[in-house]
C-alpha atoms as a PDB file:
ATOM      1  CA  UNK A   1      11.662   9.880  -1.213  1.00  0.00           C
ATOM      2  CA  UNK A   2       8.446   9.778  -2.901  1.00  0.00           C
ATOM      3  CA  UNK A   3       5.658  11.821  -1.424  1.00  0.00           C
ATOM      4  CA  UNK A   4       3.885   9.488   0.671  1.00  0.00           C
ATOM      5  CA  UNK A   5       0.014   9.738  -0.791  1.00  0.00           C
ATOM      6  CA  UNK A   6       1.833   8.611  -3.710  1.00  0.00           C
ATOM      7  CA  UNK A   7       3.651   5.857  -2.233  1.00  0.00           C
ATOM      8  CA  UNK A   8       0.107   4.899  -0.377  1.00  0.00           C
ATOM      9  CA  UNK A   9      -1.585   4.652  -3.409  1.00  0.00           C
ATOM     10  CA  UNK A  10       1.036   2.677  -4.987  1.00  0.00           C
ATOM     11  CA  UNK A  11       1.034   0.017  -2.751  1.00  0.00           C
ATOM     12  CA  UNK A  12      -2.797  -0.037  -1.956  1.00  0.00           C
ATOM     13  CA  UNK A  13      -2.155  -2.249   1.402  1.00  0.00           C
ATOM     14  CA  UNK A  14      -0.478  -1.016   4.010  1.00  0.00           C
ATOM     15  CA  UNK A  15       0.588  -3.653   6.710  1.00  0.00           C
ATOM     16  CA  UNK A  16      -0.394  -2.677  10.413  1.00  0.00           C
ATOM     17  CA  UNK A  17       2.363  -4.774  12.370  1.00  0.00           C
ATOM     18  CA  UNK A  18       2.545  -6.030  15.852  1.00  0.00           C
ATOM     19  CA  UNK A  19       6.154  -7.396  16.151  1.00  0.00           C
ATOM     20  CA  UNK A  20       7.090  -8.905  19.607  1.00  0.00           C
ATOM     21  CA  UNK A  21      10.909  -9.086  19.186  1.00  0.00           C
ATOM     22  CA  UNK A  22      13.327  -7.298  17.161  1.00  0.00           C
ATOM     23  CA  UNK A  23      15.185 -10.678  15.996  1.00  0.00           C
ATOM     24  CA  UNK A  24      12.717 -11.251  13.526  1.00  0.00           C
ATOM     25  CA  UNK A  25      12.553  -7.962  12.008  1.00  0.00           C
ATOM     26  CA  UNK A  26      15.133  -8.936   8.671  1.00  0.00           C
ATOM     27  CA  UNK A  27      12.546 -11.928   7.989  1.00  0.00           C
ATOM     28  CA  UNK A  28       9.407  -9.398   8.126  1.00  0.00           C
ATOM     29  CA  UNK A  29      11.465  -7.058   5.839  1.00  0.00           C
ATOM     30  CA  UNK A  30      12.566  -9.750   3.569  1.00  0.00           C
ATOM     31  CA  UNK A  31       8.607 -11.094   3.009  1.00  0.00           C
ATOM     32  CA  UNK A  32       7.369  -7.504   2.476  1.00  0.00           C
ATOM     33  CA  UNK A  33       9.805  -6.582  -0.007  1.00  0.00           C
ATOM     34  CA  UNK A  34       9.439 -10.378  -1.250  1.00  0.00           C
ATOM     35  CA  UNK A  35       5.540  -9.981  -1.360  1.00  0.00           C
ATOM     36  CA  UNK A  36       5.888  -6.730  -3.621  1.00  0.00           C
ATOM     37  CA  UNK A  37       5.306  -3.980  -0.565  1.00  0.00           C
ATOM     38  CA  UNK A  38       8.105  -1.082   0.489  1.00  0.00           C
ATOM     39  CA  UNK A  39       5.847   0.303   3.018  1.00  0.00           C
ATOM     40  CA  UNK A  40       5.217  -0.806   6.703  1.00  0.00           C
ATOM     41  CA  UNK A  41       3.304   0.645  10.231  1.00  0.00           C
ATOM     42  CA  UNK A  42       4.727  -1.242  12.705  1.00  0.00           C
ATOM     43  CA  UNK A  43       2.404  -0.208  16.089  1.00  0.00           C
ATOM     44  CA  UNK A  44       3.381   0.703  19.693  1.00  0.00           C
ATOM     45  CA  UNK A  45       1.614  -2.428  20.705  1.00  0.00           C
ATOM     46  CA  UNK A  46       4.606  -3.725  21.800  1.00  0.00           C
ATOM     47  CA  UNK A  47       7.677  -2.745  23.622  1.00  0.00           C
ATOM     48  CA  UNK A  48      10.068  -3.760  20.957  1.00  0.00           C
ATOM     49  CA  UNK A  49       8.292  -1.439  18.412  1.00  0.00           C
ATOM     50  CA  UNK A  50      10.959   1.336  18.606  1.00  0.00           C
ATOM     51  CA  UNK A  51      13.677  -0.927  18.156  1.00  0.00           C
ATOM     52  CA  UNK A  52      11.914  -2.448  14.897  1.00  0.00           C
ATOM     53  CA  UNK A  53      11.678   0.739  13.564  1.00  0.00           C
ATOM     54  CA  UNK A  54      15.074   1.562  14.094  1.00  0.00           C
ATOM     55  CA  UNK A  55      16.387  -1.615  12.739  1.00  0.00           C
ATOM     56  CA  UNK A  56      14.161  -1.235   9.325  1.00  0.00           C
ATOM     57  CA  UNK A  57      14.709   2.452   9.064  1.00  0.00           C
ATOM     58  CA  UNK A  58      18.504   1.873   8.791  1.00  0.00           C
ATOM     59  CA  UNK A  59      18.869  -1.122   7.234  1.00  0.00           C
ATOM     60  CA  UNK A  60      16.130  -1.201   4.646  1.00  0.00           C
ATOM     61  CA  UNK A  61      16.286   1.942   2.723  1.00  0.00           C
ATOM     62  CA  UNK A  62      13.650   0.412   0.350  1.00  0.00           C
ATOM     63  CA  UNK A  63      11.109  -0.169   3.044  1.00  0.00           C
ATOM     64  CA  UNK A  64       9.283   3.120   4.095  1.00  0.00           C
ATOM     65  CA  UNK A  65       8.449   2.551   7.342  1.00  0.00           C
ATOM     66  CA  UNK A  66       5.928   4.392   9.949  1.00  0.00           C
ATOM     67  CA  UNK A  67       5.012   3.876  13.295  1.00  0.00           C
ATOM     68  CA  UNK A  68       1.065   2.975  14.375  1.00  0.00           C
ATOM     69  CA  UNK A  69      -1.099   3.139  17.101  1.00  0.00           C
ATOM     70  CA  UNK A  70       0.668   6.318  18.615  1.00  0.00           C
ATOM     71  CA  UNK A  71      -1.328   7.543  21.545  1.00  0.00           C
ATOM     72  CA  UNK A  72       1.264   9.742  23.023  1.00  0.00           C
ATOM     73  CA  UNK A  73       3.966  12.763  22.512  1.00  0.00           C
ATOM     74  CA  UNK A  74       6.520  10.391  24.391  1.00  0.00           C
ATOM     75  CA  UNK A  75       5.527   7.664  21.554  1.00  0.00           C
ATOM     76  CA  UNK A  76       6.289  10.240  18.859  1.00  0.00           C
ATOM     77  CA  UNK A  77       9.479  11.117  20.210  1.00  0.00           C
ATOM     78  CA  UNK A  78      10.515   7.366  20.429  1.00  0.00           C
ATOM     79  CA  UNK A  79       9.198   6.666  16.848  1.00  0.00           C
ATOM     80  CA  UNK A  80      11.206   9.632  15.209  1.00  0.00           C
ATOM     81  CA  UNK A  81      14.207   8.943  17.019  1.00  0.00           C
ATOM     82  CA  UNK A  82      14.441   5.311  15.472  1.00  0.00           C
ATOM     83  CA  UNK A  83      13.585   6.556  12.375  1.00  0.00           C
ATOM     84  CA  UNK A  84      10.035   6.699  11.514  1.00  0.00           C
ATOM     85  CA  UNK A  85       8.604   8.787   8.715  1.00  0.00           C
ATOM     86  CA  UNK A  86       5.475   8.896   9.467  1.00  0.00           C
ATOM     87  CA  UNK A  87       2.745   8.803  12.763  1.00  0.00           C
ATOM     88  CA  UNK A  88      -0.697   6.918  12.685  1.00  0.00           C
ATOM     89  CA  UNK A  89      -2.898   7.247  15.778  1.00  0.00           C
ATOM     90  CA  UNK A  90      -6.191   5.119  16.228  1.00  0.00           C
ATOM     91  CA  UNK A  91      -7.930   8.351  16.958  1.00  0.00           C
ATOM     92  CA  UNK A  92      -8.544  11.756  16.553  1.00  0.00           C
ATOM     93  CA  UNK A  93      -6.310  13.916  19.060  1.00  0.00           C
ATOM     94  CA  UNK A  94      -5.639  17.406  19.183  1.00  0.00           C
ATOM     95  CA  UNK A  95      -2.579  17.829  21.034  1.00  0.00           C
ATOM     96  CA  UNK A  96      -0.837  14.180  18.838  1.00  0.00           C
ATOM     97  CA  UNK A  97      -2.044  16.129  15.663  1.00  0.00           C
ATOM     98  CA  UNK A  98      -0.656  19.665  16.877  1.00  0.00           C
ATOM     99  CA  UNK A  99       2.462  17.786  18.301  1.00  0.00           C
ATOM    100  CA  UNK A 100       3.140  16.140  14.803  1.00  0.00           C
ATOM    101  CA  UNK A 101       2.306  18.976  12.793  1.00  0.00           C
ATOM    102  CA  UNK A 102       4.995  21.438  14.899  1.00  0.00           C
ATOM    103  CA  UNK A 103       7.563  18.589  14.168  1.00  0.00           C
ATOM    104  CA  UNK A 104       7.144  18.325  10.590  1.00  0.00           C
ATOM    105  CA  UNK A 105       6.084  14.622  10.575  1.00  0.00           C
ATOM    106  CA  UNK A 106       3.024  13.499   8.749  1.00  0.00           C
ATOM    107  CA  UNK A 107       0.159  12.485  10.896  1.00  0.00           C
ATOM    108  CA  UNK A 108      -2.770   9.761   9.786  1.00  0.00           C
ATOM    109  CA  UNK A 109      -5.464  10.174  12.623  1.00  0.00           C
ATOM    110  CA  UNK A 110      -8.167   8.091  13.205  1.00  0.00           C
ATOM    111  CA  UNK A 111     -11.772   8.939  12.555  1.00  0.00           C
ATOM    112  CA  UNK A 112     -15.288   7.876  11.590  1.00  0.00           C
ATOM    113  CA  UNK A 113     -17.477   9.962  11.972  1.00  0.00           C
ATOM    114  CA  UNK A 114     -18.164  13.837  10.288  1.00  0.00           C
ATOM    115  CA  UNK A 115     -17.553  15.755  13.672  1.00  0.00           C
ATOM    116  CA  UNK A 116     -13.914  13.944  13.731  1.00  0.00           C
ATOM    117  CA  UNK A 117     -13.398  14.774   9.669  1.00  0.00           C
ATOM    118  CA  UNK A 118     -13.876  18.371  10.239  1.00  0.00           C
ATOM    119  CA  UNK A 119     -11.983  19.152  13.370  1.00  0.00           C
ATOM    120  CA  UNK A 120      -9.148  16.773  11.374  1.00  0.00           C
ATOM    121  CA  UNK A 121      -9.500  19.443   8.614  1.00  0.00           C
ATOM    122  CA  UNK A 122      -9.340  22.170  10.459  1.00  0.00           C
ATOM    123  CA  UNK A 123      -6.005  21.392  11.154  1.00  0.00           C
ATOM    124  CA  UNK A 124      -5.261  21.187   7.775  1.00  0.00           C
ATOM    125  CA  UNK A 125      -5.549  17.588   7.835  1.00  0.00           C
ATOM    126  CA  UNK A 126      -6.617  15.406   4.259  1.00  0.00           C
ATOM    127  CA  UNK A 127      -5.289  12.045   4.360  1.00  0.00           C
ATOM    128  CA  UNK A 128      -6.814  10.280   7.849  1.00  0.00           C
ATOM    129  CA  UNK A 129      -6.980   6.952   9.157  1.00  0.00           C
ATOM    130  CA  UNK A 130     -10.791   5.322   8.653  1.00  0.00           C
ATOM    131  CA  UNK A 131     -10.849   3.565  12.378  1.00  0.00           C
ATOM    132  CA  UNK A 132     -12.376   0.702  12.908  1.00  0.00           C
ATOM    133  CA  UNK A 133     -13.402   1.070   9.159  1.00  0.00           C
ATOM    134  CA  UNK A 134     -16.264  -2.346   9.203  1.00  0.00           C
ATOM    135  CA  UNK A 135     -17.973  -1.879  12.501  1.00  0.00           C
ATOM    136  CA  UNK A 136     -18.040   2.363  11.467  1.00  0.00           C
ATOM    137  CA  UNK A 137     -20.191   1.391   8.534  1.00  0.00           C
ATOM    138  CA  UNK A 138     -17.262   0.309   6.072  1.00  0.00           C
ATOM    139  CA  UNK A 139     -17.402   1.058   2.457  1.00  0.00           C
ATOM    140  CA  UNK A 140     -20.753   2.523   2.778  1.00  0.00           C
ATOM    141  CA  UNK A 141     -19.754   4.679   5.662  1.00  0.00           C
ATOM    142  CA  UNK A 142     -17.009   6.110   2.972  1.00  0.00           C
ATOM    143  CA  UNK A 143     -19.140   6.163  -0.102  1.00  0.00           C
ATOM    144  CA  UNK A 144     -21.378   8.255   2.223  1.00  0.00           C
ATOM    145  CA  UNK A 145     -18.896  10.413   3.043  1.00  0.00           C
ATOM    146  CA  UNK A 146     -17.412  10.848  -0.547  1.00  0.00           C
ATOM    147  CA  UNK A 147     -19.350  13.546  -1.988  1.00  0.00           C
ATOM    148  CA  UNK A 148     -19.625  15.769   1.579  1.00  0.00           C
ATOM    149  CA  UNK A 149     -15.822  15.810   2.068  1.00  0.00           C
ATOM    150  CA  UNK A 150     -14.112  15.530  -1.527  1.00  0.00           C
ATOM    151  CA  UNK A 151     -10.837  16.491  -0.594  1.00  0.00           C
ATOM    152  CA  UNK A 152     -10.313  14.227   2.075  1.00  0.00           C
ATOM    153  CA  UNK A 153      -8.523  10.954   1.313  1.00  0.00           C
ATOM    154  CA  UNK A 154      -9.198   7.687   3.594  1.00  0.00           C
ATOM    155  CA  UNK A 155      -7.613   5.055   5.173  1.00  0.00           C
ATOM    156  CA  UNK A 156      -9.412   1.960   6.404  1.00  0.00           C
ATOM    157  CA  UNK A 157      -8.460   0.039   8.501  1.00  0.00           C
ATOM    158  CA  UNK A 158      -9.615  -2.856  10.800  1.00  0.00           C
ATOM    159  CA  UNK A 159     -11.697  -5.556   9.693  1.00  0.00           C
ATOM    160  CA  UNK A 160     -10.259  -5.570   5.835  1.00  0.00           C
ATOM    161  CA  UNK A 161      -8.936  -8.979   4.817  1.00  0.00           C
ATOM    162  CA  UNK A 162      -8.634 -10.346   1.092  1.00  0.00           C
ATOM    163  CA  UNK A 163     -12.301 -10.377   0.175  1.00  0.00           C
ATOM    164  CA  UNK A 164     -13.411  -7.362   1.127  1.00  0.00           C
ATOM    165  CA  UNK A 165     -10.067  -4.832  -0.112  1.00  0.00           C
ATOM    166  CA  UNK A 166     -11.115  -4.659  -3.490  1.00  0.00           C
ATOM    167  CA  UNK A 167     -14.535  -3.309  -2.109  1.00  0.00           C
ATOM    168  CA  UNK A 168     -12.664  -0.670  -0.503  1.00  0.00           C
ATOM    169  CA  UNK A 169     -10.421   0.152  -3.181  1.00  0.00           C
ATOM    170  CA  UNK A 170     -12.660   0.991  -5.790  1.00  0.00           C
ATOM    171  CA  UNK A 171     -13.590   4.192  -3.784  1.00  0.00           C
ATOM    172  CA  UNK A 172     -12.335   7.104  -4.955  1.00  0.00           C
ATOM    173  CA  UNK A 173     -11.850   8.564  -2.038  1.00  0.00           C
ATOM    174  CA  UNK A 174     -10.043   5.741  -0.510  1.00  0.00           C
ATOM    175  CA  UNK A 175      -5.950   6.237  -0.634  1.00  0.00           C
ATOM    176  CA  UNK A 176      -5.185   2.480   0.396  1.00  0.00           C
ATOM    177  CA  UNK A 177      -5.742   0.429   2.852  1.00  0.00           C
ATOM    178  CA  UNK A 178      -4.702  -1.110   5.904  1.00  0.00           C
ATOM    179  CA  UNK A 179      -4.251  -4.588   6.876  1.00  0.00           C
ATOM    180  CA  UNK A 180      -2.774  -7.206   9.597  1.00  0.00           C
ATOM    181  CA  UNK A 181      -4.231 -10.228   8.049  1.00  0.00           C
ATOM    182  CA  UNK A 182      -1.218 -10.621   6.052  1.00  0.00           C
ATOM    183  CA  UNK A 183       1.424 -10.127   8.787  1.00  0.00           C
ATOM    184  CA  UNK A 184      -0.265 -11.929  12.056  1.00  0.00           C
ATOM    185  CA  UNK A 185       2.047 -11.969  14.795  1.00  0.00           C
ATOM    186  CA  UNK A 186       1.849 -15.602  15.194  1.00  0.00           C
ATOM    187  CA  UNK A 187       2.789 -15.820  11.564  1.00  0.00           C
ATOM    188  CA  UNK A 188       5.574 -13.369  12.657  1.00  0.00           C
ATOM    189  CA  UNK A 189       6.692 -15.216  16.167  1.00  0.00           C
ATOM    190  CA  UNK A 190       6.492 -18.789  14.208  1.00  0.00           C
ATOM    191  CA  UNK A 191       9.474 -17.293  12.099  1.00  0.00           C
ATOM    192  CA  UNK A 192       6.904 -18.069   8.794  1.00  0.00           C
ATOM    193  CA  UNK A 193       7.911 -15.473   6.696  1.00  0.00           C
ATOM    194  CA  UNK A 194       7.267 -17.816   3.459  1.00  0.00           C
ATOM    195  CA  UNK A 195       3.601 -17.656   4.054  1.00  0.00           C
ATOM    196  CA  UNK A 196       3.573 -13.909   4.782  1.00  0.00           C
ATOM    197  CA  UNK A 197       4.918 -13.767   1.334  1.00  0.00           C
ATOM    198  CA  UNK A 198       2.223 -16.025  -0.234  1.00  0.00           C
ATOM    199  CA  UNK A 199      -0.406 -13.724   1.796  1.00  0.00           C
ATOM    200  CA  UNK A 200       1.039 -10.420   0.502  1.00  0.00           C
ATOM    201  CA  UNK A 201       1.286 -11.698  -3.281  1.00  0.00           C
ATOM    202  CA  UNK A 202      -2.630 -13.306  -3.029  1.00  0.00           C
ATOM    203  CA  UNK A 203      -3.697 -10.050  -1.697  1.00  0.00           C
ATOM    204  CA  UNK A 204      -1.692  -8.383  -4.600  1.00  0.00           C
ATOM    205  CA  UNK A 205      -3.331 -10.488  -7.302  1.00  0.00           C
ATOM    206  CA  UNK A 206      -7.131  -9.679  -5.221  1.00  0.00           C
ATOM    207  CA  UNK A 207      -6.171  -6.139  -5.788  1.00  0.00           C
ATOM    208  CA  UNK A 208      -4.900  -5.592  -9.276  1.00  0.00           C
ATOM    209  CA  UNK A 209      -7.419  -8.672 -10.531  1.00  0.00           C
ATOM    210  CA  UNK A 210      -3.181 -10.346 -11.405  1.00  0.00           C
ATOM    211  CA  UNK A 211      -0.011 -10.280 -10.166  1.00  0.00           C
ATOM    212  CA  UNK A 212       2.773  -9.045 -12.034  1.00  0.00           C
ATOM    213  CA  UNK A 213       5.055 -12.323 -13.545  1.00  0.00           C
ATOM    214  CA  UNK A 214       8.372 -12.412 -12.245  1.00  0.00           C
ATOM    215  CA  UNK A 215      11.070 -10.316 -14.409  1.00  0.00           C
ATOM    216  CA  UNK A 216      13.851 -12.992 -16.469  1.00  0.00           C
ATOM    217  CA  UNK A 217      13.537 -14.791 -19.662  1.00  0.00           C
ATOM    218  CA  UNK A 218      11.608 -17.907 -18.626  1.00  0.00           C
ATOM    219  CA  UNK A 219       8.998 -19.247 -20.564  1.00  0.00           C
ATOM    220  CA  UNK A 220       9.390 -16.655 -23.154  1.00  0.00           C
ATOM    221  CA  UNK A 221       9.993 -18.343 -26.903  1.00  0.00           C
ATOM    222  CA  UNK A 222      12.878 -17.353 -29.055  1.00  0.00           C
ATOM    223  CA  UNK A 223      13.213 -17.693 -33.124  1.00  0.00           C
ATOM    224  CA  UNK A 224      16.380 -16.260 -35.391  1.00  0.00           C
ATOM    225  CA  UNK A 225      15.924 -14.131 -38.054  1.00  0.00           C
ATOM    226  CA  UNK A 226      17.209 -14.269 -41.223  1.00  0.00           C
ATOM    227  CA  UNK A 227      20.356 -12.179 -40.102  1.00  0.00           C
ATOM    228  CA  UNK A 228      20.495 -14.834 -36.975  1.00  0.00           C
ATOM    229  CA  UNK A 229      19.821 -12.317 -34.626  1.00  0.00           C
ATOM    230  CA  UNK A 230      17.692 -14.280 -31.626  1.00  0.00           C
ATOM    231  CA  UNK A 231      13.835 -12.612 -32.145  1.00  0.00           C
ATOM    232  CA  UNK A 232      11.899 -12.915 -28.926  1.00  0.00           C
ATOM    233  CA  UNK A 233       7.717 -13.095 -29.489  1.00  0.00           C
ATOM    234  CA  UNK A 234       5.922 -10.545 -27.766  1.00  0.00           C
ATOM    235  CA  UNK A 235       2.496 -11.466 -27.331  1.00  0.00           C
ATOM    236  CA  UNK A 236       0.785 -10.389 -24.602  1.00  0.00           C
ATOM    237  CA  UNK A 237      -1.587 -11.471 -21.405  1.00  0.00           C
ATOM    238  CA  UNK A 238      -4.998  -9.156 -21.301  1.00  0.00           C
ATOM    239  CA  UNK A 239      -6.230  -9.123 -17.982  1.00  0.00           C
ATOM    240  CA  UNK A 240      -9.167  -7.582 -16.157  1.00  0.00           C
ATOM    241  CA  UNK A 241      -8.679  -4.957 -13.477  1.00  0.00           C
ATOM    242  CA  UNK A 242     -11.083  -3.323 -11.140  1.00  0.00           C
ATOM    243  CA  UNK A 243      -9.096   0.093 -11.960  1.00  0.00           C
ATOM    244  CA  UNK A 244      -6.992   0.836 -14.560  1.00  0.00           C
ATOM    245  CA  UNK A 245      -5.622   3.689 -12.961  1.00  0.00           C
ATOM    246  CA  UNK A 246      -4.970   2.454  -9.650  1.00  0.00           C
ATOM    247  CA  UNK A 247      -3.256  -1.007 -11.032  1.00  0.00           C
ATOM    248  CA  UNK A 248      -0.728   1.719 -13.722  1.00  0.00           C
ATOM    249  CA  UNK A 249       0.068   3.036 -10.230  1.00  0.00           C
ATOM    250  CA  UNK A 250       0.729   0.199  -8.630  1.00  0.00           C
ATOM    251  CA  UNK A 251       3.211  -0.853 -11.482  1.00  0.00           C
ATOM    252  CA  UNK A 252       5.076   2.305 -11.453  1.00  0.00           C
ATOM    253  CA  UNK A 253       7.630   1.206  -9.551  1.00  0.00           C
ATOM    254  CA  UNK A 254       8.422  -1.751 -12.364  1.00  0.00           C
ATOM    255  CA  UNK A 255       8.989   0.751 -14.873  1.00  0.00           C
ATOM    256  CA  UNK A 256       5.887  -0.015 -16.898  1.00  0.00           C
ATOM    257  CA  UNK A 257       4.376   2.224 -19.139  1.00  0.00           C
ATOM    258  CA  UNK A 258       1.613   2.500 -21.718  1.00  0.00           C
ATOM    259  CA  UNK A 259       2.517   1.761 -25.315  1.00  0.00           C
ATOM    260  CA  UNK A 260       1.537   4.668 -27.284  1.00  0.00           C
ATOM    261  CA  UNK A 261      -1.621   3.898 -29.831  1.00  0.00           C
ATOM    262  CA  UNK A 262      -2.721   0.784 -27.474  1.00  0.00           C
ATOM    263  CA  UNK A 263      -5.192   3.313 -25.701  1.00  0.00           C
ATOM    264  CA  UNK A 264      -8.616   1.899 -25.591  1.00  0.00           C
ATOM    265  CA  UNK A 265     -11.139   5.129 -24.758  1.00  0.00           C
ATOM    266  CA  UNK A 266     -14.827   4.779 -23.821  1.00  0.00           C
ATOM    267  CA  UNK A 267     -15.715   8.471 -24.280  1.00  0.00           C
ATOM    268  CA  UNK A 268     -13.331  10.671 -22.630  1.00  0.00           C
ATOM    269  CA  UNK A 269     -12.163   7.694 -20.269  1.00  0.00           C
ATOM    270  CA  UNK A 270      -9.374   5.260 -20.563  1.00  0.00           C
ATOM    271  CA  UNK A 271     -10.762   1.495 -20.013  1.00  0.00           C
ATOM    272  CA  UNK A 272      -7.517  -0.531 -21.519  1.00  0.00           C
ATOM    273  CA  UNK A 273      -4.173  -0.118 -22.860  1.00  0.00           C
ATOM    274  CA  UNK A 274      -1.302  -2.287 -23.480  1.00  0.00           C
ATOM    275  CA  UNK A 275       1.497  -1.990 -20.935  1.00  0.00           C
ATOM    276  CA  UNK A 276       5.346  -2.727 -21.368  1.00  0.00           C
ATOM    277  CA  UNK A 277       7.784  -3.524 -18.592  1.00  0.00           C
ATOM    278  CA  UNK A 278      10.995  -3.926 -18.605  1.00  0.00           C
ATOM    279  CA  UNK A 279      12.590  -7.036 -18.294  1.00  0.00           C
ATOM    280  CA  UNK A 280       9.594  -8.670 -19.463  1.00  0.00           C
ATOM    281  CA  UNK A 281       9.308 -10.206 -22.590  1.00  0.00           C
ATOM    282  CA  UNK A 282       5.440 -10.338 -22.902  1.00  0.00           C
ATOM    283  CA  UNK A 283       3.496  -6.989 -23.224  1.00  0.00           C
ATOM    284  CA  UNK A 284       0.092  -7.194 -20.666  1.00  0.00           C
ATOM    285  CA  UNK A 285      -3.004  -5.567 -22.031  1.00  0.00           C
ATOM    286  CA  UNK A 286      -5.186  -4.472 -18.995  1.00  0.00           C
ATOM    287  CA  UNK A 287      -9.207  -3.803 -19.669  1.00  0.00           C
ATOM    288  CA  UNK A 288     -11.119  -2.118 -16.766  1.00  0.00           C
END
């Protein structure tokens, strides 16, 4: 399994579910994986949270899924025993931390404030939860925070819909973050799994300034040669991202990769390069 920073930053969003029945947990894992996502924190809001996690966790071996909202050692012990791989808590506590920690699971805690950072830390604790991330001062509570605590890595969460994320995510010291607006549980309950989709891929496209066209042959034009082998024209789409680096992660998973000599520097920085993915028949140029 990937290591899960890297996963995070992959995926940018992270979904914070509240599922009320277990019956529609194939539909929620069919729209994530649909939307483009393979990560999921599905809270102890609700009493069928274990038994979502379960069902994911042994089902859905391309989801990575973690459980949210854990306020207690009994809620840790339920959440690893169906299978979850990793423990968010809304705030900062001691004994969850400790608990975790002695257990071997990775542990997100909330915080938002310096006090909360450093006793995190001294725990040995670098990737936390930013919680409630708007009303704690948002991205300028983190930009803030940034150049005090550089080896700290940030979650937010609560209050981040589609046109605030890509505020969010051009700190550097923000990992990814996370987000119900895209999995409501009436959305959920209503069985409309079509427009969590549509939600997921929108806020996709918000965060990478595109969204990735689908792999196959369509559209693409073909020509023979003159030894009648079928020629397919490159091209390619150049698109603007917010950050190079972040969007190269994000299409890891696809198999893309920069072709060599399409590097575009600005000093000692990379600002564009031509990408290639496979399956694909056009080549994307992205300039930062």
């Amino acid at each position: 399994m990937k290591d899960l920073k890297e996963l995070f930053y992959e995926a940018g969003l992270v979904p914070v579910i509240k599922i009320e029945s277990v019956k529609m947990a194939d539909g929620l894992a069919n729209a994530l994986c649909a939307g483009g996502l393979s990560v999921a924190e599905i809270t102890f809001r609700t009493k069928a949270a274990p038994q979502v996690i379960e069902k994911i966790a042994s089902f859905r071996k391309d989801i990575t899924v973690g459980a949210g909202t854990v306020t207690t050692k009994e809620e840790v012990n339920a959440a690893l025993s169906a299978g979850a791989q990793f423990i968010v808590s809304p705030g900062f506590n001691p004994s969850i931390c400790e608990y975790c920690l002695e257990r071997g699971v990775p542990v997100f805690p909330g915080v938002n404030n310096p006090s909360l950072i450093e006793q995190a830390m001294s725990m040995g604790l670098t990737t936390l939860k930013f919680f409630p991330a708007e009303v704690s001062g948002g991205v300028k509570a983190l930009n803030a925070l940034k150049s005090v605590y550089q080896q700290v890595s940030f979650i937010p969460t609560g209050g981040i819909q589609e046109d605030n994320i890509q505020e969010y995510l051009t700190l550097k010291n923000v990992l990814a973050c996370g987000g119900s607006w895209i999995v409501s549980t009436e959305l959920i309950e209503a069985g409309k799994f079509d427009e969590i989709e549509r939600l997921i891929k929108s806020a996709r496209r918000t965060m990478m300034g595109f969204l990735p066209i689908a792999r196959g042959d369509e559209g693409s034009r073909a020509s023979s040669g003159s030894s009648g082998e079928v020629k397919r024209d490159r091209g390619f789409i150049e698109v603007r991202t917010p950050s190079l680096k972040r969007t190269l992660a994000m299409l890891s998973p696809l198999g893309a990769s920069v072709i060599p000599g399409s590097e575009i520097m600005k000093g000692q920085s990379l600002i564009g390069a031509s990408i290639d993915i496979p399956g694909i028949e056009t080549h994307i140029r992205l300039i930062e």
